[in-house]
N, C-alpha and C. Protein backbone atom coordinates (compact mmCIF):
# COMPACT_ATOMS: atom_id res chain seq x y z
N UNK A 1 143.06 23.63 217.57
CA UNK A 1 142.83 22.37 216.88
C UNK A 1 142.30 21.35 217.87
N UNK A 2 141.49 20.19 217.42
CA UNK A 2 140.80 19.62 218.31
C UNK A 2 141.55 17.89 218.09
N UNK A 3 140.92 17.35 218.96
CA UNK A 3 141.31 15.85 219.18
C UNK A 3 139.78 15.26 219.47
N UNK A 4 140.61 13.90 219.22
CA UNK A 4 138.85 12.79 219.03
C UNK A 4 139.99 11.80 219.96
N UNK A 5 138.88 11.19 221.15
CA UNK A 5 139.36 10.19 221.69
C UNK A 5 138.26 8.97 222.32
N UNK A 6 138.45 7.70 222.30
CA UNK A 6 137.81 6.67 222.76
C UNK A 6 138.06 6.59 224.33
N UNK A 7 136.79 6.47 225.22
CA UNK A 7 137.13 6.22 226.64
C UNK A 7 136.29 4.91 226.78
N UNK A 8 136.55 4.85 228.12
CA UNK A 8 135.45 3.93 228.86
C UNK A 8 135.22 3.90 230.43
N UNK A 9 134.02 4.15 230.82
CA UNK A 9 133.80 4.69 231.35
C UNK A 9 132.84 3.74 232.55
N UNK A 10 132.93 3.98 234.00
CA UNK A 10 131.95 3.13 234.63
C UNK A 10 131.11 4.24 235.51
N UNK A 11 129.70 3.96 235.65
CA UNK A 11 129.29 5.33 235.71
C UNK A 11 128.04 4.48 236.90
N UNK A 12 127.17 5.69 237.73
CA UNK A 12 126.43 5.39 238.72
C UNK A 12 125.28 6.56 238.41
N UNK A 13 124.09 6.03 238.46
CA UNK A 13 123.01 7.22 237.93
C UNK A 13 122.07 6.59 239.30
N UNK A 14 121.19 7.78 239.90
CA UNK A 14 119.61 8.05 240.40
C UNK A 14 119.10 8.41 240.09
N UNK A 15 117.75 7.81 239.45
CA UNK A 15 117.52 8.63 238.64
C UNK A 15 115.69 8.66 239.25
N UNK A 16 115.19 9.56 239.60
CA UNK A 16 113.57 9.74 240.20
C UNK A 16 112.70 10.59 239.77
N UNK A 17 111.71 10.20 240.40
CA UNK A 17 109.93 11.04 239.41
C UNK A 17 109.78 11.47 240.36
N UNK A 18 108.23 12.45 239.82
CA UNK A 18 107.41 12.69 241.17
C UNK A 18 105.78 12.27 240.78
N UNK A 19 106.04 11.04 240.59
CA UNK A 19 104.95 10.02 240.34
C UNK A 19 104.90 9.34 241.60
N UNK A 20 103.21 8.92 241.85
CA UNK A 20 102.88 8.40 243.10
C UNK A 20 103.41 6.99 243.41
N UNK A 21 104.12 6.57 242.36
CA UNK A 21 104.52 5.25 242.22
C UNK A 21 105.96 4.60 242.06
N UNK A 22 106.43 4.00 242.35
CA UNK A 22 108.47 3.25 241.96
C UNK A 22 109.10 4.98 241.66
N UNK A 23 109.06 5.61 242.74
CA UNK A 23 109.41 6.94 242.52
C UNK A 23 111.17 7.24 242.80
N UNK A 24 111.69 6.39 242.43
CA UNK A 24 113.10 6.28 242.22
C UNK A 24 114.05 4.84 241.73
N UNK A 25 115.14 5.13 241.16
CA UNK A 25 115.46 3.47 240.48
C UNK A 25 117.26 3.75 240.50
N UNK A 26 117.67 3.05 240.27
CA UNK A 26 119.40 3.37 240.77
C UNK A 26 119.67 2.16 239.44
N UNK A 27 121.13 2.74 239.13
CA UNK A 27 121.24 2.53 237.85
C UNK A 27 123.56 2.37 237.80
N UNK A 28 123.82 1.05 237.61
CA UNK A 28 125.02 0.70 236.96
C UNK A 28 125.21 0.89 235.68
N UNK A 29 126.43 1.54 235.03
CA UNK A 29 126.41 1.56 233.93
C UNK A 29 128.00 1.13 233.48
N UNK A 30 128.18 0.73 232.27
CA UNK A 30 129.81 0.71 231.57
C UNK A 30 129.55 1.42 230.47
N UNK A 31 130.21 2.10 230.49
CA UNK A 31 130.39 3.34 229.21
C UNK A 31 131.48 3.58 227.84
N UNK A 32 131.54 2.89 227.27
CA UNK A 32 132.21 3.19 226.09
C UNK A 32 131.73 4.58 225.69
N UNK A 33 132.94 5.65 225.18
CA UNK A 33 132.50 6.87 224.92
C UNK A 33 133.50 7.25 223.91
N UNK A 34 132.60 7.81 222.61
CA UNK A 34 133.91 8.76 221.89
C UNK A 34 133.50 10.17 222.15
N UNK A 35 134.41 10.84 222.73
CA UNK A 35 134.61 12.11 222.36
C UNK A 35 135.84 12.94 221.67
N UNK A 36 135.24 14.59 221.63
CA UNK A 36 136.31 14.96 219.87
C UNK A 36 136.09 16.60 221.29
N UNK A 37 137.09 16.58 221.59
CA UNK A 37 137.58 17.97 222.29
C UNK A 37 138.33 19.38 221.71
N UNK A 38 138.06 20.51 222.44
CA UNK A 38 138.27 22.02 221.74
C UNK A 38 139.37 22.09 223.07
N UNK A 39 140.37 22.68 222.78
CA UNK A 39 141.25 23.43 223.76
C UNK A 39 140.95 24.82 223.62
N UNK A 40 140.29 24.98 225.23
CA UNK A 40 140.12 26.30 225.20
C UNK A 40 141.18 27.02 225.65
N UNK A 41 142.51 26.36 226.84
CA UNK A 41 143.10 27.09 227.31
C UNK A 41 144.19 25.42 227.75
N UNK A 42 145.10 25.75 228.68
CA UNK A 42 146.05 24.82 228.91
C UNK A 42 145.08 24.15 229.87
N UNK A 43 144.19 24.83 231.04
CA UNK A 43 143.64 24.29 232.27
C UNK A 43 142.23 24.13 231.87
N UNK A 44 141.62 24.33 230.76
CA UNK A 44 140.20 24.12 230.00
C UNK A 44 140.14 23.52 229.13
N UNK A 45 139.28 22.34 228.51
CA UNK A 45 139.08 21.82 227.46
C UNK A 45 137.78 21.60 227.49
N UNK A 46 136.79 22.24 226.18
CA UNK A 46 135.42 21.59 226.05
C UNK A 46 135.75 20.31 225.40
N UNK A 47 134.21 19.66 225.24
CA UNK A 47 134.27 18.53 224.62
C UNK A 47 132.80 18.50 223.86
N UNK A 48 132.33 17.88 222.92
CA UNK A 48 131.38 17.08 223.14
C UNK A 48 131.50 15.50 222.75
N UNK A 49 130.34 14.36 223.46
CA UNK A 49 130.58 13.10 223.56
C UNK A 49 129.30 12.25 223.36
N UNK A 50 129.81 11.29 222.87
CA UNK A 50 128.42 10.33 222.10
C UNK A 50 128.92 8.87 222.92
N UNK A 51 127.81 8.13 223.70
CA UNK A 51 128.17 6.81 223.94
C UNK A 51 126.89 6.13 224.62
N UNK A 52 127.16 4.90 224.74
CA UNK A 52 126.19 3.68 224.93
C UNK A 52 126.67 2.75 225.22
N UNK A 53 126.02 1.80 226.23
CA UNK A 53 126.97 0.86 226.88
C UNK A 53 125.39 0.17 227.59
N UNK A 54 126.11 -0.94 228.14
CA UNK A 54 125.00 -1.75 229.38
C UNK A 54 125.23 -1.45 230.50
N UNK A 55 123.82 -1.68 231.18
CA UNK A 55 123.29 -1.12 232.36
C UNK A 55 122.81 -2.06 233.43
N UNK A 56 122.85 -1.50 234.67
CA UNK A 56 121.82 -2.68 235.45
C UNK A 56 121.01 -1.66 236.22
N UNK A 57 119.46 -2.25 236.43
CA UNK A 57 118.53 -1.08 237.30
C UNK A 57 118.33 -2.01 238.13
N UNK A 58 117.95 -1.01 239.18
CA UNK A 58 117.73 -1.28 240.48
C UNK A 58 116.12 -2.26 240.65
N UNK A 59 115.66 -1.61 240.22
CA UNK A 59 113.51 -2.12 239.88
C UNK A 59 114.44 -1.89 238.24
N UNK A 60 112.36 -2.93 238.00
CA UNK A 60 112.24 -2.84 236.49
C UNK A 60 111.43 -1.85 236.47
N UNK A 61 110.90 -0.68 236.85
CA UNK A 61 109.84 0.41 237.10
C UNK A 61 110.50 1.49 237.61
N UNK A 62 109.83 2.84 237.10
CA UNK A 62 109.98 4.15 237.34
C UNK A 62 109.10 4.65 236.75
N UNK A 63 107.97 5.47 237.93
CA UNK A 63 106.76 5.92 237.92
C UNK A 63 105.90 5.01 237.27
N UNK A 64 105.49 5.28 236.03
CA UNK A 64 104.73 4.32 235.70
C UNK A 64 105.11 3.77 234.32
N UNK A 65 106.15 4.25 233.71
CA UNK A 65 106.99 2.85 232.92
C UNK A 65 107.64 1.68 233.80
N UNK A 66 107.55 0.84 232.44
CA UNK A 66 108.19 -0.69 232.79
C UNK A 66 109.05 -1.21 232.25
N UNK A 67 110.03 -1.49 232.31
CA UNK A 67 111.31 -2.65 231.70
C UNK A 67 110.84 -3.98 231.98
N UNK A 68 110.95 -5.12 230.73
CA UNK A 68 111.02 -6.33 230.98
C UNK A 68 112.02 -6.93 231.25
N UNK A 69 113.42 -6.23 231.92
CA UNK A 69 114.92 -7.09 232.41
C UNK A 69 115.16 -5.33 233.19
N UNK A 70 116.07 -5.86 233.96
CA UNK A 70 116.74 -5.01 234.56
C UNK A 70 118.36 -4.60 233.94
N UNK A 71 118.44 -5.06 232.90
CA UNK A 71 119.01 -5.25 232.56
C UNK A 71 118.65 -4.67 230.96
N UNK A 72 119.54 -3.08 230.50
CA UNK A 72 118.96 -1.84 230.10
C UNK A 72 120.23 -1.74 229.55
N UNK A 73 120.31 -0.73 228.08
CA UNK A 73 121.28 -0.05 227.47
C UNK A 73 121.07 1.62 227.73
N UNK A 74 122.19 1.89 227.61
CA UNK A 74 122.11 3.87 228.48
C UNK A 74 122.95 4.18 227.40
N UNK A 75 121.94 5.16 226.57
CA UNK A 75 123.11 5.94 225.56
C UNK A 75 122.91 7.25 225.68
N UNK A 76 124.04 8.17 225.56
CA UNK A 76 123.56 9.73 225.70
C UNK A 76 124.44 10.59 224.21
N UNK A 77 123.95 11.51 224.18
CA UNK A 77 124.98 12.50 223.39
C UNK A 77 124.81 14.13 224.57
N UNK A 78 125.83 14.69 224.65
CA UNK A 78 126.39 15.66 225.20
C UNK A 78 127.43 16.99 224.98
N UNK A 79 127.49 17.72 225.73
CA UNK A 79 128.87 18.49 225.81
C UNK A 79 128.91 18.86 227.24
N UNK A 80 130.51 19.17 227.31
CA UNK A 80 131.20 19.47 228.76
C UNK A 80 132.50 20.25 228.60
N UNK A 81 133.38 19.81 229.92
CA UNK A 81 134.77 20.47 229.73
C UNK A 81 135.14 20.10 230.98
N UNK A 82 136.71 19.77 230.98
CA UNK A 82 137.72 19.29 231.62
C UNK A 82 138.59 20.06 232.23
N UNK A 83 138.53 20.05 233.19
CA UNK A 83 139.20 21.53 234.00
C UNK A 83 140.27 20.83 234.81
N UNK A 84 140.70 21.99 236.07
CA UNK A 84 142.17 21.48 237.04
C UNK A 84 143.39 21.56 236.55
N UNK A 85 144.54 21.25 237.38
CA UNK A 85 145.33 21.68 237.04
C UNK A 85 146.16 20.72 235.96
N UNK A 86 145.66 19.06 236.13
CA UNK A 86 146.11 18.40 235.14
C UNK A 86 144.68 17.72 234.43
N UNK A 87 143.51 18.68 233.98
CA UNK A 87 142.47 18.52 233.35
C UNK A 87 141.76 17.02 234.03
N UNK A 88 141.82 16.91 235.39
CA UNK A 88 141.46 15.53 236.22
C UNK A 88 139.88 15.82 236.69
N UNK A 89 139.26 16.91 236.39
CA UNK A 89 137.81 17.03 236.26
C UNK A 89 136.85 17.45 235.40
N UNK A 90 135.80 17.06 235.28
CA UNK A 90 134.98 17.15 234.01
C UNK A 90 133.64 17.34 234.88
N UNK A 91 132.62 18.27 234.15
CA UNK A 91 131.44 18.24 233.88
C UNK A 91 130.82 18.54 233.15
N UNK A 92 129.40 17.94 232.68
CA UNK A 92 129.14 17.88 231.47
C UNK A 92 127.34 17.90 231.88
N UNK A 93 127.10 18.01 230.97
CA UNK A 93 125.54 18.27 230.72
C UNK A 93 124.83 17.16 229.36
N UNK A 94 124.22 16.32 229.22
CA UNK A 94 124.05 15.20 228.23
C UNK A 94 122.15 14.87 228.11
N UNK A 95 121.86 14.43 226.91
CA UNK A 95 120.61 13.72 227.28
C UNK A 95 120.53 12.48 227.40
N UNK A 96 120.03 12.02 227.67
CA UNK A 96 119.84 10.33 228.04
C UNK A 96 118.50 9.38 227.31
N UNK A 97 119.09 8.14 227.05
CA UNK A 97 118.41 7.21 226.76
C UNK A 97 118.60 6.16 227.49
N UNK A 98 117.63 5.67 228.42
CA UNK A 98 117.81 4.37 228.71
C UNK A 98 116.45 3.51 227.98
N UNK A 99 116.71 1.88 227.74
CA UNK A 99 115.95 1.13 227.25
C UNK A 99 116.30 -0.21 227.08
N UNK A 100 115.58 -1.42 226.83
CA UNK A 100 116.05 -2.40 226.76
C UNK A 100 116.26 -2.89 225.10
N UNK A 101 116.12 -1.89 224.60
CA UNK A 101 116.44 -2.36 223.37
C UNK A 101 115.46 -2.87 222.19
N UNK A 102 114.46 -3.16 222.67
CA UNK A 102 112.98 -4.46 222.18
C UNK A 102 113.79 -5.70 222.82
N UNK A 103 114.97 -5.99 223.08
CA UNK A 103 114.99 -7.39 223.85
C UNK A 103 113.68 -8.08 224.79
N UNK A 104 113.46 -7.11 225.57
CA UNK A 104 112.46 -7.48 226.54
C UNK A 104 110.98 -7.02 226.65
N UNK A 105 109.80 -7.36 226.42
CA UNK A 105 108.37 -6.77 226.86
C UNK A 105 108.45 -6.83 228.28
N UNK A 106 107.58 -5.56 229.04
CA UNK A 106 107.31 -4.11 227.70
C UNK A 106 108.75 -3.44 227.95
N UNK A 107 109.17 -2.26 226.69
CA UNK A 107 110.40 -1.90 226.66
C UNK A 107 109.59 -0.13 226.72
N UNK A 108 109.28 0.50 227.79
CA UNK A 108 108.91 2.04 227.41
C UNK A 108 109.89 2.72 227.60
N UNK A 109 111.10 2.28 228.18
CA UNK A 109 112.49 2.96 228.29
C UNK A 109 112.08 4.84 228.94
N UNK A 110 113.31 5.24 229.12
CA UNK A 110 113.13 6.45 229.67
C UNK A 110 114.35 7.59 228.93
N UNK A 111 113.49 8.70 228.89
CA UNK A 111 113.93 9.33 228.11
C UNK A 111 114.97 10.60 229.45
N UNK A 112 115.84 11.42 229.53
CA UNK A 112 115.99 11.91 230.59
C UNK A 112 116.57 13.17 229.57
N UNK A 113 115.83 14.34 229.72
CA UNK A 113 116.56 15.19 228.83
C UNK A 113 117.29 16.20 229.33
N UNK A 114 117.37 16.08 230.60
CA UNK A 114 118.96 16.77 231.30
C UNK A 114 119.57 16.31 232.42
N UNK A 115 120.45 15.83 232.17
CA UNK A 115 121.66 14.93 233.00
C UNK A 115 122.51 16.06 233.52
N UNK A 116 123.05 16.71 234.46
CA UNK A 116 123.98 16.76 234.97
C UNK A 116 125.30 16.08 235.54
N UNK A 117 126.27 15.80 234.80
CA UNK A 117 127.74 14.32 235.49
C UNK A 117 128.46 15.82 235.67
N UNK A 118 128.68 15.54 237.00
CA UNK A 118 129.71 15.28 237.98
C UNK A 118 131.24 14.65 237.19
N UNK A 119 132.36 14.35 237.12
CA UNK A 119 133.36 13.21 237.36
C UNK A 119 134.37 13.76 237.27
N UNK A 120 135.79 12.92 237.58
CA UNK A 120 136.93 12.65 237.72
C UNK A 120 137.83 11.72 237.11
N UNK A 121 138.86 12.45 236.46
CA UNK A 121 139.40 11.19 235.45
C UNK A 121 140.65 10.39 236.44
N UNK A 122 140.84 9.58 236.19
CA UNK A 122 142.12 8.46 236.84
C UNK A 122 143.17 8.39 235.47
């Protein structure tokens, strides 16, 4: 039987091209997240997770898109699983949206369609 839970989350992304141009951008995020988890075992739990939150970038540029604020929303949907001995690590695999929303011209936002996270719960 599964469980659904609300997190929140503060998160750190690099995210780079191999465009001749703003060929890397670094990225703050706060993460509100729901996820709805499978127990696979006592020391395993998959998950998958939906969330979106605000951001801050490093440049308003990467390769040759543009943000009009540095200041960006990051939403992803995903799945993962929570491992260790008191389930205190997770990795997960997600796609990504970053964008400003239309708040700001121009908004070409970036699409990232495989994330690898790393993390650790507290």
């Amino acid at each position: 039987m599964g469980r659904s839970s609300l997190l929140l989350g503060v998160g750190y992304s690099y995210l780079w091209t191999n465009e001749d141009t703003n060929q890397d951008n670094h990225v703050i995020s706060l993460l509100p997240a729901y996820r709805y988890y499978f127990e696979i075992s006592e020391k395993i739990k998959m998950f998958i997770h939906l969330a979106a939150g605000p951001s801050v970038m490093s440049s308003y540029n990467l390769g040759y898109q543009k943000q009009g604020s540095k200041f960006i929303f990051n939403d992803y949907v995903g799945f993962g699983m929570r491992f260790g001995q008191n389930n205190e690590w997770e990795l997960s695999f997600v796609f990504r949206h970053l964008s400003n929303a239309g708040l700001f011209e121009p908004n070409d936002g970036y699409d990232v369609p495989f994330t690898f996270m790393v993390g650790r719960v507290f």
